[in-house]
Every structure is written in C-alpha cells, then in structure tokens.
Protein backbone atom coordinates (compact mmCIF):
# COMPACT_ATOMS: atom_id res chain seq x y z
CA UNK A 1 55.66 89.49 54.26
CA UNK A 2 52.34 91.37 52.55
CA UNK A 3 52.95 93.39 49.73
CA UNK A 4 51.02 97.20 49.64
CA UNK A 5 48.04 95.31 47.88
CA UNK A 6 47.61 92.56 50.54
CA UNK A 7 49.25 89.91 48.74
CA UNK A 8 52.20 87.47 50.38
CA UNK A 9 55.20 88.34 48.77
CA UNK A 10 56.85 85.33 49.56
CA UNK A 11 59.82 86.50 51.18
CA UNK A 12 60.97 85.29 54.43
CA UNK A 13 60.02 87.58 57.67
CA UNK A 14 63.61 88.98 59.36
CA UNK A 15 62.25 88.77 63.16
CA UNK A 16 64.50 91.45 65.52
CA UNK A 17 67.30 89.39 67.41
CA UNK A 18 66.39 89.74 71.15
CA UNK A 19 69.13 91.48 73.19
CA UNK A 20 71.18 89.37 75.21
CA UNK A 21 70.57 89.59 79.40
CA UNK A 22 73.10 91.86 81.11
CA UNK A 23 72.79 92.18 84.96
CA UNK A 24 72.24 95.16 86.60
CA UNK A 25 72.59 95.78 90.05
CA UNK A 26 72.13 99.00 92.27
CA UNK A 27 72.64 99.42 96.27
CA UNK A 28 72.42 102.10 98.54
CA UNK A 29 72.97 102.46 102.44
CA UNK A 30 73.52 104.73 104.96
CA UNK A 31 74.53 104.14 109.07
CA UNK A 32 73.29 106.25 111.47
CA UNK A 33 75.15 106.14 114.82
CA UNK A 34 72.36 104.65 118.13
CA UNK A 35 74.55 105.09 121.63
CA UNK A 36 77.75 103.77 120.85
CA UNK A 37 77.17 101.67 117.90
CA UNK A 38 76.68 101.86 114.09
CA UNK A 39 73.36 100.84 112.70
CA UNK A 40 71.31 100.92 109.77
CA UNK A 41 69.40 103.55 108.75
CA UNK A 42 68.35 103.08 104.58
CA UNK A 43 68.93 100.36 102.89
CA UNK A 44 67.75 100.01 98.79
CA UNK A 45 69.25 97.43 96.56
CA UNK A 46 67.80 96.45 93.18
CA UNK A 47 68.49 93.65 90.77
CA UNK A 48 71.87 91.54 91.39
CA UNK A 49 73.57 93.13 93.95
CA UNK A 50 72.75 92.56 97.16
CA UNK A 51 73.85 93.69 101.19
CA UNK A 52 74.39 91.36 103.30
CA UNK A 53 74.83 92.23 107.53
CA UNK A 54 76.86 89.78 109.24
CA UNK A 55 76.00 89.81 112.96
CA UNK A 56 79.45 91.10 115.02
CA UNK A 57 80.76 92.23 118.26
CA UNK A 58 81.98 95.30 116.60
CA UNK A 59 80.82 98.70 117.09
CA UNK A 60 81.05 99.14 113.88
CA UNK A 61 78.28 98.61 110.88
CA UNK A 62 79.61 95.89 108.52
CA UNK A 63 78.34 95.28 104.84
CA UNK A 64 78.99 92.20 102.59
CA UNK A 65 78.54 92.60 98.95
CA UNK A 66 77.01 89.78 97.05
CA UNK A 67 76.70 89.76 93.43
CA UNK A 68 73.79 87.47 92.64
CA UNK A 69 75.22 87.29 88.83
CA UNK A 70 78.49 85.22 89.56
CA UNK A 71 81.01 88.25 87.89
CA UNK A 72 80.59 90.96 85.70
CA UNK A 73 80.86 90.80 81.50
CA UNK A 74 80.34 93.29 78.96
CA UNK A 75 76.85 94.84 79.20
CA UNK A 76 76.66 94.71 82.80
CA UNK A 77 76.60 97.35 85.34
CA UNK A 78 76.48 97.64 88.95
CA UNK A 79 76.41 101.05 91.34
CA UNK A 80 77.00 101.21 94.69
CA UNK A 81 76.17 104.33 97.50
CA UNK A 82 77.42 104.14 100.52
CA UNK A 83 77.06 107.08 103.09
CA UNK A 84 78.70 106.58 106.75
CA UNK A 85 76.49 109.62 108.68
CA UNK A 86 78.31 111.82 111.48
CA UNK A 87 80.21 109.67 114.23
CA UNK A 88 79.81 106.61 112.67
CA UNK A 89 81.64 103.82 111.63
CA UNK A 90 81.25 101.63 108.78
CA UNK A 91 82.86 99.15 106.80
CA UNK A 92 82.23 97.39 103.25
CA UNK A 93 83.59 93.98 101.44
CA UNK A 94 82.56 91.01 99.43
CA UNK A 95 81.75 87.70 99.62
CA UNK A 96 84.13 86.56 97.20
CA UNK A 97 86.30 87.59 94.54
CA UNK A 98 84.95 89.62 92.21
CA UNK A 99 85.51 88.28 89.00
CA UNK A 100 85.07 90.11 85.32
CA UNK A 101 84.59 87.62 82.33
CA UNK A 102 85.40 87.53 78.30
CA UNK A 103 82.98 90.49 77.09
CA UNK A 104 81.36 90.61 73.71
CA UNK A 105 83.09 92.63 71.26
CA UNK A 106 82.12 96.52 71.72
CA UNK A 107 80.82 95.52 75.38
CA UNK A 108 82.32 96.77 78.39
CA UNK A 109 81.10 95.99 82.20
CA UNK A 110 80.92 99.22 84.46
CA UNK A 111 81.26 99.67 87.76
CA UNK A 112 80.22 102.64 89.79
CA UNK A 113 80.76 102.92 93.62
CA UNK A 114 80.42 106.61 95.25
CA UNK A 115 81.32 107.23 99.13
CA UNK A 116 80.83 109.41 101.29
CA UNK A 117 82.23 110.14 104.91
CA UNK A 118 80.54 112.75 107.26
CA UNK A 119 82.31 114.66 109.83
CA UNK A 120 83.74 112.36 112.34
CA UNK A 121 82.74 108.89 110.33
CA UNK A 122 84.97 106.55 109.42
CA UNK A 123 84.79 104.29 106.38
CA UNK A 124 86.65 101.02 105.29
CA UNK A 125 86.59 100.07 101.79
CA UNK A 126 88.09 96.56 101.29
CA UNK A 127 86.83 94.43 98.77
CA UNK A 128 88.68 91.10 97.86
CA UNK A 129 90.62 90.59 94.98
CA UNK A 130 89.23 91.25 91.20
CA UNK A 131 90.13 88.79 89.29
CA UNK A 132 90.59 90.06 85.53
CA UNK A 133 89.77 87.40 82.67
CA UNK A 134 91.13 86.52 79.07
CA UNK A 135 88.72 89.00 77.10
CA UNK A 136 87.65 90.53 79.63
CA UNK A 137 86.01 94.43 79.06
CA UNK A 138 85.71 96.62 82.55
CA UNK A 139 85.60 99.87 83.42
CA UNK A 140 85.23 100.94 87.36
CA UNK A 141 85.39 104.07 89.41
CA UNK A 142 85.23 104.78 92.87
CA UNK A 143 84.59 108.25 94.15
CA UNK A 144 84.87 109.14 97.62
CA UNK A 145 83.17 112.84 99.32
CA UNK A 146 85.39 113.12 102.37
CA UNK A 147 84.27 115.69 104.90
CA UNK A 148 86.30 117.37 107.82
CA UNK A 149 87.62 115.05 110.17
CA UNK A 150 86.64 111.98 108.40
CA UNK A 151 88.75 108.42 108.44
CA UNK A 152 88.67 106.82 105.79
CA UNK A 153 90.50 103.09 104.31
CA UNK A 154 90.91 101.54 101.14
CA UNK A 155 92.11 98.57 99.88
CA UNK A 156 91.63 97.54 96.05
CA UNK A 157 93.59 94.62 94.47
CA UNK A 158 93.42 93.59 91.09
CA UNK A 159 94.58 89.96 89.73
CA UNK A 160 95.35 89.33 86.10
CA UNK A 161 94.51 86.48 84.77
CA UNK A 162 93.85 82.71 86.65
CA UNK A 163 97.84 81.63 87.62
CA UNK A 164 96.75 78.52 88.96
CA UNK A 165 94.98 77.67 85.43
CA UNK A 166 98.11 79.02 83.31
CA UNK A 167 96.35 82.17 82.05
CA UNK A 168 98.01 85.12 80.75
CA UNK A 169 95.77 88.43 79.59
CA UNK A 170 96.94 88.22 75.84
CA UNK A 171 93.38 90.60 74.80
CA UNK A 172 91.45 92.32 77.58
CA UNK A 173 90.60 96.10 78.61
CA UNK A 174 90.40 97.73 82.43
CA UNK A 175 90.04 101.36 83.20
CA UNK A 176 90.32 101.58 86.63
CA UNK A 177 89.89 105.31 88.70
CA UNK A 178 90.33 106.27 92.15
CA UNK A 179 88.73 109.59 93.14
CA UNK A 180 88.86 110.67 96.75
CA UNK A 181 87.61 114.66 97.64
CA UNK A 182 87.67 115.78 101.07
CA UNK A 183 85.58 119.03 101.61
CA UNK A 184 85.04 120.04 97.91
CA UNK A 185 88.64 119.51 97.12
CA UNK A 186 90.96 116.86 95.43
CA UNK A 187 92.84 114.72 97.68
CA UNK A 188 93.78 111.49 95.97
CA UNK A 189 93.50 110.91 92.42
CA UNK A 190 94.61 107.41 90.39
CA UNK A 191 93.90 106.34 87.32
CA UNK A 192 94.34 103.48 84.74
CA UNK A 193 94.03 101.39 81.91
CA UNK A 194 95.50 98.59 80.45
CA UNK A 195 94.03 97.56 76.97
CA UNK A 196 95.35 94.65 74.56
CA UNK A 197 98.39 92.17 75.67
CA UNK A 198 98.10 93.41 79.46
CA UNK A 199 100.54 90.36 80.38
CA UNK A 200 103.45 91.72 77.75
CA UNK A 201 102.99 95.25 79.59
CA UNK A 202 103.15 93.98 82.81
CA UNK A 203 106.21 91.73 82.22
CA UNK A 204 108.66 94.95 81.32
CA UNK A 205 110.71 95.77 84.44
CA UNK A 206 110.10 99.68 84.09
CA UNK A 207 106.13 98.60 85.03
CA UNK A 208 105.77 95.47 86.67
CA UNK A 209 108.56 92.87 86.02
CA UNK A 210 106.13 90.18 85.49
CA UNK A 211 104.02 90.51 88.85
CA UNK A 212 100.24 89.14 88.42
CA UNK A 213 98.75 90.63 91.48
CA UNK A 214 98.57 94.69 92.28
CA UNK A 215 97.25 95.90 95.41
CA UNK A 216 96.44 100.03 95.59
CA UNK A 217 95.76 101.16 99.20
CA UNK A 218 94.40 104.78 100.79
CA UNK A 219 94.43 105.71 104.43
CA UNK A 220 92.99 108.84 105.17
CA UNK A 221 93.80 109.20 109.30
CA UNK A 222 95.37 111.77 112.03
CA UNK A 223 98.08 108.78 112.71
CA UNK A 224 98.78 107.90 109.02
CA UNK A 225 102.40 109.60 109.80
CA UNK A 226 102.86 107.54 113.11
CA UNK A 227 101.92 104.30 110.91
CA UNK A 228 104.52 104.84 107.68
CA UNK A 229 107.24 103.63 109.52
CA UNK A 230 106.00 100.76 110.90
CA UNK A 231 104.15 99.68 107.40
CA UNK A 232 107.25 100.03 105.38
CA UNK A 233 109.19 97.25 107.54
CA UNK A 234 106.34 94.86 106.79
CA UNK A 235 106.95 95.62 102.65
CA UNK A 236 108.61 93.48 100.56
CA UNK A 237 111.27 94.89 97.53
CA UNK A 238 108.10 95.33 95.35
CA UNK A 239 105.88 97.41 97.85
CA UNK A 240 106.44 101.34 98.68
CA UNK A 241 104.58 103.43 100.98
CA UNK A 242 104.44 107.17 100.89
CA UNK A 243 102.95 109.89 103.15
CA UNK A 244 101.13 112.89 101.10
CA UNK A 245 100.54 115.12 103.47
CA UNK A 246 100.71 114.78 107.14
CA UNK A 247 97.73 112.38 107.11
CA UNK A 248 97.56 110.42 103.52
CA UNK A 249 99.40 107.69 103.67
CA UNK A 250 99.47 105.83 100.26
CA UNK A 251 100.72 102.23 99.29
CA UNK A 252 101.50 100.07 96.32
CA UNK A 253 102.60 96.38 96.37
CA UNK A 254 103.05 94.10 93.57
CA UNK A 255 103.57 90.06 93.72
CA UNK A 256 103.95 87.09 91.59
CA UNK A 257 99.70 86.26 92.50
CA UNK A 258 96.67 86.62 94.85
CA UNK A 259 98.11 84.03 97.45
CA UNK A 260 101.31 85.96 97.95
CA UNK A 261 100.23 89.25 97.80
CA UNK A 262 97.63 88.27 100.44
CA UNK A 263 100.97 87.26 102.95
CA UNK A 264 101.94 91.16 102.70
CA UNK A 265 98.47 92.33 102.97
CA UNK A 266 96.95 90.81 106.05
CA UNK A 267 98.82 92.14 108.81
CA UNK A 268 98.67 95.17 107.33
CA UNK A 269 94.51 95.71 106.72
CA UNK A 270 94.46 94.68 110.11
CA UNK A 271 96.60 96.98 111.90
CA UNK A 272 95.09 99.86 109.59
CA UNK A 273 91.57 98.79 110.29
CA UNK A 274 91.98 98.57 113.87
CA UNK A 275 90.84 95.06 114.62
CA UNK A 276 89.45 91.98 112.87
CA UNK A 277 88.97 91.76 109.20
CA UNK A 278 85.17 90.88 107.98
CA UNK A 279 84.94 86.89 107.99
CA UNK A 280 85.20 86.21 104.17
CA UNK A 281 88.41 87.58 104.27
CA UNK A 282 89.53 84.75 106.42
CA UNK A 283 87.84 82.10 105.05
C-alpha cells in the first residue's frame, strides 16, 4: 500500500473477496394451437434452466424442466413463464426431483414461476417432488392468470428431509405461495412457511403427526364436482378433498415419505390429467 507521498507503507494489501457463484436460470414459452395439436410458438431460456420437448403421441405440448445446476442453495434464483395461448393444451414437469441444499447464512434460493391460461387452454402443472435439505433456505411462488373457460392442474409436493439417509430438518427455512387468479380475480390462495426445527413442527398431531411428505393439489375444471367423489375413495385417513365452488376442487395428502405418498398420487394425476403422465414420472 503507497502512502499520499508515494512511499510503501508496508502494510499488507486487503484484496475484495470474490462473490461466490449462484445459478441463475430464466425460461419462457408459449404454445400456440396448429390443427388439432399444441405446438411451440416462443421459446427463451437463459443460464441453468433449461426446456426440454419430449416427442409424444399426445395432442398436447409437453415441457420437461431441467436444472443444469443439480438443486437450488441460497443465492440462487430461477423464473419460469409459461403461457398456454387460446385452445391449447399444455403441460409442464421435471426431470427429477428438485432438490434445495444447506444455504449460507443470510442466503435464501428463490423461485419464481408465473402461468397463464387463455380462454379455452388448459394447463398441467406437475413437477416431482422437492426435496427440502438440512439448512436449507427457499422461498417459491407460483402465480397463475386464469382466463374464462380455462382448465387448469396442479400438483406440488414437498419432502422434508432424506428418510432413506435418516435426516430430520432440525434448521431450515421454506416460504412456499400458491396464487391462482382467474379473470382479474382471486381464486385460490395458499401460503406457507416453516422456519427453524421444521421436523418438531411437523411431528405435533394438530399439524402433521410426524408425516415427511405433503402433497398440495388444484384442479380448476367444469367436472371437478363429478370427480370429488370418486377422488375421495382413493384417499387415505391423512388426505381430504374439498370442492370450492362448483368447479375448484382442492386436495391435501400427507404420508410417512415420497415413496408412499407417490402410491396415493398416481392414480389420481392420471385420472385428473386425462391420460398418461410425462415419462420421468414413471421412471
């Protein structure tokens, strides 16, 4: 270091700690209905998250999320548009299980998806399982713009903590909303978060009696009425279904872990989604 007269002052030279890398990934599509079919009309995706489109024989246009960054820590963020034009039909999953690591003190990951359904679309959101970590920071929000006459599907299911690998979520942090609008207008709203010893919470029978796995599932439809009978045989004595309205049909299951919360699942995505699930659900 050089003193005002040009001279070394002999003290050591404090060089600015790089930040760390944090991935960041953005994607945005849109289907546009050709004949009878649902096809692509913009794609955009930047950084680590990427769109994959799996050649099927549905009508339907079907997106696979990948994130290139194996999981999301503090620091990280990834956004997602998705935008299913008049008449079509589109749906959206992952590869894998998304997973959200140990964060850095005073980091959180974010993740932003917005939807939206035109007139006559229809839109499946079913992402596997997230898969919270010991010290793990996250908050996500989804946000779906429903028009008139829209269908619309989702499915999101948290995990806490590896059972397989005796974890329990002694320190960790999720904030978790669920925003759907149809024309202007709230339909659906659900929120949470779950900060410190998530396990202890979980474990009181007024909340979850111990359960590790939580599924949270939407189904916007003019048959959700015809389907809440049917659904609520297929529940087990820690699942409940409820129609709000005469075409919101809303469901809650809890289970011991991913693998048997998957057994009540299933049938029931299918059914709901009118045909075969995308292939990395069955894999």
């Amino acid at each position: 270091m050089m003193n005002a007269d040009g001279r070394s002052s002999g003290l050591p030279i404090k060089l600015a700690q790089p930040a760390p890398p944090r991935a960041i990934g953005e994607v945005s599509v849109s289907a546009k209905r050709r004949d009878d079919t649902s096809v692509l009309a913009g794609l955009r995706q930047v950084g680590s998250l990427k769109l994959l489109f799996p050649r099927t024989d549905e009508a339907a246009l079907q997106g696979v999320l990948v994130n290139t960054a194996g999981g999301v820590t503090g620091g990280d963020q990834f956004d997602l548009r998705a935008t299913a034009r008049v008449g079509t039909s589109l749906t959206l999953t992952n590869q894998a299980a998304e997973r959200a690591y140990r964060a850095q003190p005073g980091e959180t990951g974010t993740i932003r998806n917005a939807l939206t359904v035109e007139t006559k679309a229809s839109l499946a959101w079913i992402p596997q399982e997230t898969i919270l970590f010991q010290g793990c920071s996250l908050n996500r929000s989804l946000k779906v713009d429903l028009h008139e006459n829209a269908r619309l599907l989702i499915c999101e299911t948290l995990v806490f903590g590896r059972a397989a690998m005796g974890e329990t979520l002694t320190k960790a942090y999720l904030k978790d909303r669920i925003d759907v609008r149809r024309a202007g207008g709230p339909l659906f709203t659900d929120t949470m978060t779950l900060s410190g010893d998530i396990a202890a919470h979980l474990a009181k029978p007024g909340i979850a009696n111990g359960a590790g796995a939580m599924t949270t599932l939407v189904y916007v439809a003019p048959d959700a009425q015809a389907r809440l009978g049917q659904l609520r045989t297929q529940l087990g004595p820690t699942a409940g279904a409820s129609l709000i309205g005469s075409d919101l049909l809303v469901m809650r299951a809890l289970a011991p872990d991913s693998y048997a919360l998957r057994q009540i699942l299933l049938p029931i995505l299918c059914e709901l989604h009118g045909g075969p699930l995308p292939r990395p659900w069955m894999t």
